[in-house]
Protein backbone atom coordinates (compact mmCIF):
# COMPACT_ATOMS: atom_id res chain seq x y z
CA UNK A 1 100.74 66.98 97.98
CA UNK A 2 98.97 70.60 97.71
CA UNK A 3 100.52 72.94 95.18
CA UNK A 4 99.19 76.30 94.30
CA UNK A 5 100.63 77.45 90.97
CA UNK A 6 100.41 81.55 90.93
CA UNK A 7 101.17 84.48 89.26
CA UNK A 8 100.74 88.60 89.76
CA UNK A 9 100.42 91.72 87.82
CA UNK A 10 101.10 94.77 89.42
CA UNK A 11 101.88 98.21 88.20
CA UNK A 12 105.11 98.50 88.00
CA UNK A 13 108.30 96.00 88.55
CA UNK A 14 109.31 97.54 91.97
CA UNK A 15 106.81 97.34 95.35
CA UNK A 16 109.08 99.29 96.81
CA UNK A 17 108.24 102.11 94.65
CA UNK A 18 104.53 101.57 95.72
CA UNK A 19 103.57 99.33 93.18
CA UNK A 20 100.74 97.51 93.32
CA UNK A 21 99.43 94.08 92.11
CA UNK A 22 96.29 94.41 89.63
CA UNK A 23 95.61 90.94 89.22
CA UNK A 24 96.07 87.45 90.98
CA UNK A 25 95.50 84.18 89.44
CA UNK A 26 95.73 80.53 90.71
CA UNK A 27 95.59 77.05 89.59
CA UNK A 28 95.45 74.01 92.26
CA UNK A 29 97.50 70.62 91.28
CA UNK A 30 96.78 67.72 94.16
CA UNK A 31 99.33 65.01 93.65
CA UNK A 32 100.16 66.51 90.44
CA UNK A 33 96.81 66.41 88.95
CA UNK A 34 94.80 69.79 88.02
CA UNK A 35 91.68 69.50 90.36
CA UNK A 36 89.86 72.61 88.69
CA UNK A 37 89.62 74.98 91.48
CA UNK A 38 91.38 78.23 90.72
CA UNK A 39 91.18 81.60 92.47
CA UNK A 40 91.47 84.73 90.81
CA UNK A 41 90.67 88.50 91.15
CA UNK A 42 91.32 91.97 89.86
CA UNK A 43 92.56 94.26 92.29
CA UNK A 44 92.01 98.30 92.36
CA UNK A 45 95.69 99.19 92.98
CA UNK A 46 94.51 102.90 93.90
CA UNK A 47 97.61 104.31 91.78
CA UNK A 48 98.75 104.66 88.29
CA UNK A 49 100.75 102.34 86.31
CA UNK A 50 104.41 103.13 85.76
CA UNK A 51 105.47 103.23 81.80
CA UNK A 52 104.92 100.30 80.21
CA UNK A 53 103.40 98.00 82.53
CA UNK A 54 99.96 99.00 81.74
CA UNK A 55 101.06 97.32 77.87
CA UNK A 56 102.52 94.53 79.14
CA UNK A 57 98.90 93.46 80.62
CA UNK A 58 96.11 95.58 78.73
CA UNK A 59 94.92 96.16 82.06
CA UNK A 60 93.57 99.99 82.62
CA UNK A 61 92.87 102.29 85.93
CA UNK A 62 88.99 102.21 84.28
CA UNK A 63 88.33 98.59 84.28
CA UNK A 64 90.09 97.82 87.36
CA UNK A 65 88.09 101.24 88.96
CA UNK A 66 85.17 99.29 90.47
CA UNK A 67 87.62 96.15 91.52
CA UNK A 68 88.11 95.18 95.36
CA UNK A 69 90.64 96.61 97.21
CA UNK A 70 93.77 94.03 98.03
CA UNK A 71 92.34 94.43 101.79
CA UNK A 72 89.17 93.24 100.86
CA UNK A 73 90.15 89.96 99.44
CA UNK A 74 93.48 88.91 101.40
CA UNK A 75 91.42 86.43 103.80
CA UNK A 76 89.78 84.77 100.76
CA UNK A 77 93.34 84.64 99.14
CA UNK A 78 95.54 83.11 101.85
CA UNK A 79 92.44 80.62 102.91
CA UNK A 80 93.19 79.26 99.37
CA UNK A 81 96.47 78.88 99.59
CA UNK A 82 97.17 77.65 103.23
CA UNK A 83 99.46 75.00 103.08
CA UNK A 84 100.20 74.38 99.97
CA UNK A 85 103.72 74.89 98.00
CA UNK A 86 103.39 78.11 95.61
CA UNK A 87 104.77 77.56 92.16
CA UNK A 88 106.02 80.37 90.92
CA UNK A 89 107.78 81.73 87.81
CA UNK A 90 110.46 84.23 89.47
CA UNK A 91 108.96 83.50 92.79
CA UNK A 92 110.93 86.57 94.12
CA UNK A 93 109.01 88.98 92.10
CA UNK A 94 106.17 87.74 93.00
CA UNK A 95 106.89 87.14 96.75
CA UNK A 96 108.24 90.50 97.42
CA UNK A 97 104.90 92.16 96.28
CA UNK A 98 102.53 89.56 97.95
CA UNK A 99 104.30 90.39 101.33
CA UNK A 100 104.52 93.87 100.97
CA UNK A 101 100.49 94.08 100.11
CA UNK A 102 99.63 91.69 103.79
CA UNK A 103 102.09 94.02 105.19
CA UNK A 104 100.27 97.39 104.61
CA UNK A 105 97.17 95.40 106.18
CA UNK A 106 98.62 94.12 109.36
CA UNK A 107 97.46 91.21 111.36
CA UNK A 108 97.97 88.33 109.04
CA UNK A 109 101.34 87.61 109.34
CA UNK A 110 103.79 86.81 106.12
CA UNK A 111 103.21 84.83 103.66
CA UNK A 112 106.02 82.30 104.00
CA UNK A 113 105.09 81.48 107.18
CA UNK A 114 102.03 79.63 105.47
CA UNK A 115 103.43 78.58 102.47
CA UNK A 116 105.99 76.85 100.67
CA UNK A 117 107.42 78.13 98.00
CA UNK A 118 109.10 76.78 94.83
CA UNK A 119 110.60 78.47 91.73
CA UNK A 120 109.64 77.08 88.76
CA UNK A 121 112.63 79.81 86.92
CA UNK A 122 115.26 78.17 89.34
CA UNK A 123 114.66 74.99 88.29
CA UNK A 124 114.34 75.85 84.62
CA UNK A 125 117.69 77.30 85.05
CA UNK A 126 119.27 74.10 86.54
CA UNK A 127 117.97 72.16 83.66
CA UNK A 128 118.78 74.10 81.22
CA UNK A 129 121.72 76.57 81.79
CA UNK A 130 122.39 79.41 79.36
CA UNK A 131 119.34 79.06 77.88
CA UNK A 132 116.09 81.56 78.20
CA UNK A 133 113.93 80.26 80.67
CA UNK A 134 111.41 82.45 80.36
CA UNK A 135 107.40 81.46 80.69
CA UNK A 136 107.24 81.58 76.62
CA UNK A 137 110.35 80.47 76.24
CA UNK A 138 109.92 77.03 78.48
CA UNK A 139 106.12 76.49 76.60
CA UNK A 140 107.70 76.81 73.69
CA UNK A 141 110.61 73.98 74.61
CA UNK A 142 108.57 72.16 76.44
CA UNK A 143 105.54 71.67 73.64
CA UNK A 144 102.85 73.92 75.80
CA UNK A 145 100.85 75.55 73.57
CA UNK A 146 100.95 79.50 74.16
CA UNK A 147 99.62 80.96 71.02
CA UNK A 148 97.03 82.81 72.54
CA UNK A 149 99.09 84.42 74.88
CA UNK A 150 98.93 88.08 73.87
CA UNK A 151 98.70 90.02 76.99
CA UNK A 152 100.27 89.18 80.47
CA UNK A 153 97.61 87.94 82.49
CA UNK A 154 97.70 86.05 85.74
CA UNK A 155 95.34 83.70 85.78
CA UNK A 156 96.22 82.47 81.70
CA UNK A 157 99.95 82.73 83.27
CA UNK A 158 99.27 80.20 85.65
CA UNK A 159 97.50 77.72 83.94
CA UNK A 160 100.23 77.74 80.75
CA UNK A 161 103.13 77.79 84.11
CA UNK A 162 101.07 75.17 85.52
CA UNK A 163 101.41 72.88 82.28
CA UNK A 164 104.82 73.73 82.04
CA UNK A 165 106.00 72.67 85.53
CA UNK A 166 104.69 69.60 85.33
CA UNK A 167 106.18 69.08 81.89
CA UNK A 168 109.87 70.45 83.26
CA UNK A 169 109.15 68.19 85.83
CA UNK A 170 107.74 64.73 84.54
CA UNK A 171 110.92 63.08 85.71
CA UNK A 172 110.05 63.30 89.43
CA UNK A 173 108.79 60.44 91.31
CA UNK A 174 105.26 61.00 92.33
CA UNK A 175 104.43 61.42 96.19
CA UNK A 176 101.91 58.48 97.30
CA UNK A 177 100.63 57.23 100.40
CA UNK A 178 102.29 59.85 103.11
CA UNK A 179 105.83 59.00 102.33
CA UNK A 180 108.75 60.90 101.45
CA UNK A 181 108.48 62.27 97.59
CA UNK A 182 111.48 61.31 95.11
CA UNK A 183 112.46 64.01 93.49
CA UNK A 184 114.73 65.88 91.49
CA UNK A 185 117.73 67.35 92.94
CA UNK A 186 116.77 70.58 91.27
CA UNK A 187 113.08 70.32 92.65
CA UNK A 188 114.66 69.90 95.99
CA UNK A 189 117.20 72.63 95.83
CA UNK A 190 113.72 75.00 94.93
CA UNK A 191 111.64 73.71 97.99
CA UNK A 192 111.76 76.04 100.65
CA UNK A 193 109.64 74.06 103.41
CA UNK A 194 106.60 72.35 103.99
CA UNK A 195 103.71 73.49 106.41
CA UNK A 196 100.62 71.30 107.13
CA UNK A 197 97.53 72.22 105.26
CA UNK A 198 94.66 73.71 106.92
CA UNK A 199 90.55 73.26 105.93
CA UNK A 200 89.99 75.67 102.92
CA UNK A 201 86.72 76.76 101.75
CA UNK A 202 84.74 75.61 98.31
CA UNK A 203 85.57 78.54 95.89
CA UNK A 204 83.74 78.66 92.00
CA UNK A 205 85.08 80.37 89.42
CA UNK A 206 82.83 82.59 87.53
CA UNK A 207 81.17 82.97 83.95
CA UNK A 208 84.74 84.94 82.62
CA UNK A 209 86.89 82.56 84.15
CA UNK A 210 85.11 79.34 83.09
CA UNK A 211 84.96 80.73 79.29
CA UNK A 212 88.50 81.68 79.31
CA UNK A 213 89.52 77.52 80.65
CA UNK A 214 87.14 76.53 78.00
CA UNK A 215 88.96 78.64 75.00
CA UNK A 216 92.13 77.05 76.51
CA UNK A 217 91.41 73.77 76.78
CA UNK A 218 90.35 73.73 73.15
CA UNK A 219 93.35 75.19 71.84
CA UNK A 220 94.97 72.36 74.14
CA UNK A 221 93.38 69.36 72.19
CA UNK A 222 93.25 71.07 68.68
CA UNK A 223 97.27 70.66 68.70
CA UNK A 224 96.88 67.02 70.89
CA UNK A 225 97.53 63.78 68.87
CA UNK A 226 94.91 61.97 70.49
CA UNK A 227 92.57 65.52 70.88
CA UNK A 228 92.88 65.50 74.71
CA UNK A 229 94.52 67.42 77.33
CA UNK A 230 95.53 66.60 81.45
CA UNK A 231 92.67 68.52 82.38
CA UNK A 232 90.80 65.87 80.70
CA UNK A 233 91.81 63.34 82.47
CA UNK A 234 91.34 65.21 85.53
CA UNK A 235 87.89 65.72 85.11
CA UNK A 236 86.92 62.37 83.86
C-alpha cells in the first residue's frame, strides 16, 4: 500500500476568499515504511497574506517572490501522488484548497478522482474523544518529538504527521501479499476509496530539504532509548 502523507500552507484559512497555498510538503510510507522520497515546493501565491497567517508560517511575499507559480508545478505534484491514499491532518482544509488551485488551471480533473484520502484528525477523534487532537497535541500523546516545531511548515508538518499516524495507528494489521488489509474500524470509517497506482517519476529532494531530514532525524535518536529512529530502519 501507497500512502502520501501531506500538508499545505496557504494565505489565509478560506480558498474561497482567494487564498492561496504557499507551501506543499510530502512524505511517502510503502507498506507503512518511510521510503525517503518526499516532494515539496514553495509556491508564489500572487496575493497577500490575510492577518495572521503570514505568523503562523514565517513565510513572506519576498521569499516566496521568485517561487513557481501553482500552474507550474501541478503535473509534477499529482504525478507524485497518483494513486496513493493522502494522509492528512484536517484533510478538508487541505482538500478544499488543493481542488480549488487544479480548478483555476483546468484540464486535470479533481483531485479525488486520483486519490484516496484519509483523515488522520478523524481518526484521532475516534480514539480519543474530547480530547485535543491537534498535530502538537497527538506528538505530544503519542511520544513524537516536536520540539523544534516553531513555525508551521509543510514539509516538517508532514514528516512529524507522518510519525504520528503510524504511531495512532500501530494497532492495524499490516497489508501483505495483495490481500485485504485488517484494520481499524476507525481507519476504515476515514478511507474514502482506493484507485490503482500509476508509474511515477524518480524525484530528489534538494540541499534544504535533505539538511532539514538530517536536523530531524537527530533530534529523533537524541530522545530514542536505543539512539535510532524508523527512518533508520528504513534506510538500512
Amino acid at each position: 500500500m501507497r500512502q502520501i502523507v501531506l500538508d499545505t500552507e496557504t494565505t489565509g484559512l478560506e480558498w474561497k476568499r482567494g487564498n492561496r497555498v504557499v507551501e506543499i510538503g510530502c512524505v511517502e510510507l510503502v507498506e507503512r515504511r518511510p521510503t525517503g522520497r518526499t516532494f515539496h515546493k514553495y509556491l508564489n501565491p500572487q496575493r497577500e497574506f490575510e492577518p495572521g497567517a503570514q505568523e503562523v508560517t514565517g513565510l513572506t511575499l519576498e521569499f516566496l517572490a521568485d517561487k513557481p507559480l501553482f500552474a507550474d508545478i501541478a503535473d509534477e505534484f499529482l504525478a507524485f501522488v497518483d494513486g496513493a491514499e493522502l494522509v492528512i491532518h484536517n484533510a478538508a482544509f487541505d482538500m478544499g484548497f488543493l481542488e480549488h488551485e487544479l480548478a483555476q488551471l483546468g484540464g486535470r480533473g479533481r483531485l479525488a478522482d486520483r486519490v484516496t484520502v484519509l483523515d488522520s484528525l478523524l481518526l484521532a477523534r475516534q480514539r480519543y474523544p474530547g480530547q485535543r487532537n491537534s498535530l502538537d497535541a497527538l506528538c505530544k500523546r503519542l511520544g513524537v518529538d516536536n520540539a523544534h516545531r516553531q513555525l508551521h511548515g509543510a514539509l516538517l508538518d508532514a514528516q512529524l504527521l507522518a510519525e504520528a499516524y503510524l504511531a495512532l495507528t500501530s494497532g492495524q494489521g499490516e497489508i501483505g501479499f495483495g490481500g485485504e488489509a485488517s484494520t481499524t474500524p476507525a481507519a476504515q470509517a476515514a478511507v474514502v476509496r482506493v484507485v490503482d497506482a500509476g508509474p511515477r517519476p524518480a524525484i530528489t529532494p534538494d540541499a534544504e530539504e535533505l539538511a532539514l531530514h538530517a536536523a530531524r532525524l537527530e533530534a529523533i535518536r537524541k530522545k530514542a532509548k536505543d539512539a535510532r529512529c524508523l527512518w533508520d530502519d528504513a534506510a538500512a
